[in-house]
Protein backbone atom coordinates (compact mmCIF):
# COMPACT_ATOMS: atom_id res chain seq x y z
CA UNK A 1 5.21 -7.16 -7.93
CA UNK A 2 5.20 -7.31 -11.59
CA UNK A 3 1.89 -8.90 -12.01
CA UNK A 4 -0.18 -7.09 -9.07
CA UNK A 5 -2.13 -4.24 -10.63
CA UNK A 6 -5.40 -2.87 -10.54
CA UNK A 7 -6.80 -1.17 -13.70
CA UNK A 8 -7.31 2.12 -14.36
CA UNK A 9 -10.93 3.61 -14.52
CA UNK A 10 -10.94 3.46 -18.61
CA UNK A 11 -9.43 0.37 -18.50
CA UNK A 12 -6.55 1.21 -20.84
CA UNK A 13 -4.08 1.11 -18.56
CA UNK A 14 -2.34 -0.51 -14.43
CA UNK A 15 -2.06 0.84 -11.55
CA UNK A 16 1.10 -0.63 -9.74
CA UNK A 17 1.87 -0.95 -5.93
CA UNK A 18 2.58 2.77 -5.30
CA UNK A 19 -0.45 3.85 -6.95
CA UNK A 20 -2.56 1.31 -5.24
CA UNK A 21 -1.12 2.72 -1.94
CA UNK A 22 -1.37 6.41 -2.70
CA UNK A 23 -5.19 5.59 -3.66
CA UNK A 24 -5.73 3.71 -0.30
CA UNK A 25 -3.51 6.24 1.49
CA UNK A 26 -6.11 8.95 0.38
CA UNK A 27 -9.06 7.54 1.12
CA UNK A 28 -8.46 6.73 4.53
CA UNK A 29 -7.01 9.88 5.47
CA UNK A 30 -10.55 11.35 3.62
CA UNK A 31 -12.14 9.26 5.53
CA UNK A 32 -10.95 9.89 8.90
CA UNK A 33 -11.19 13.57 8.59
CA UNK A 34 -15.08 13.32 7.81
CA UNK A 35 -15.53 10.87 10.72
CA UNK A 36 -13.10 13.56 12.77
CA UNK A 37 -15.84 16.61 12.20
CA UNK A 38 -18.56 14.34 13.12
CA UNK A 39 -16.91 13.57 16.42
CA UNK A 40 -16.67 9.59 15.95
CA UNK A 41 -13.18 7.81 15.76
CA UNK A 42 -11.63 5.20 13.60
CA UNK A 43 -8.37 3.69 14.53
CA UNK A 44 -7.14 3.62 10.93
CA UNK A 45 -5.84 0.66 9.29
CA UNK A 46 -2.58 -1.24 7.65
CA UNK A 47 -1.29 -3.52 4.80
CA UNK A 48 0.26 -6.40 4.52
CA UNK A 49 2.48 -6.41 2.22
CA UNK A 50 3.35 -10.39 0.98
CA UNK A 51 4.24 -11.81 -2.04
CA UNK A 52 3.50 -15.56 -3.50
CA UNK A 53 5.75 -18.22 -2.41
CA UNK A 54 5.81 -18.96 -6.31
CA UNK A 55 8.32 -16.44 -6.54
CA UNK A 56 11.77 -16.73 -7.80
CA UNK A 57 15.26 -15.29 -5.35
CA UNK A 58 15.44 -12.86 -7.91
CA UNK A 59 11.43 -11.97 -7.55
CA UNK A 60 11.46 -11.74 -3.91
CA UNK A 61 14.13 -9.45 -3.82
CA UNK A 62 12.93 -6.79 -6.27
CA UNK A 63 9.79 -7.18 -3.95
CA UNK A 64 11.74 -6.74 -0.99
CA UNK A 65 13.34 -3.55 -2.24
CA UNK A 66 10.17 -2.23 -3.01
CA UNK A 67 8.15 -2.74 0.09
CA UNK A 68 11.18 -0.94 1.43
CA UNK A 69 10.43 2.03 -0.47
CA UNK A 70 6.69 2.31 0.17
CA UNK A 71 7.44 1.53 4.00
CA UNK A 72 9.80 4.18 3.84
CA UNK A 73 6.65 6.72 1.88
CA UNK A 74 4.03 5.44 3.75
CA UNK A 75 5.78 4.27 7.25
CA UNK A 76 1.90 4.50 8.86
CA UNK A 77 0.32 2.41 6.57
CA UNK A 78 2.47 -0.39 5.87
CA UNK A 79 2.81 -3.07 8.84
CA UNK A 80 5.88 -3.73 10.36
CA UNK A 81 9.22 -2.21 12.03
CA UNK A 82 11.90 -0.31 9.50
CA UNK A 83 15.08 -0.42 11.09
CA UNK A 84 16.50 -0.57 14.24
């Protein structure tokens, strides 16, 4: 989405979608290692990837076509099927 960003740590600039993914994707995976070695489990987790039902044909489909991508880059974390 073109408006869904989360700042970056001096403030001067966004982090978009992928970003906010690769920065989840790495902290779980950090996570779940540590808890690994000390012999406890965690089942992981997933995202939901929505957008507002403000959004315009146009909107949705750009969004579309990117959840597409990041399910294809991060087919564990995102929720839902891709393909058949």
């Amino acid at each position: 989405m073109a408006n869904n960003s989360l700042k970056t740590d001096d403030g001067t600039g966004s982090i978009g979608n992928e970003g906010i993914l690769k920065i989840i994707n790495e902290e779980l995976q950090t996570t779940m290692n540590e808890l690994s070695k000390q012999g406890e489990f965690f089942g992981g987790l997933k995202v939901i990837y929505c957008t507002p039902r403000s959004f315009k044909r146009e909107q949705i489909a750009a969004s579309l076509d990117e959840c597409i991508g990041l399910k294809k880059k991060y087919m564990n974390l995102i929720c839902g099927k891709f393909g058949k």
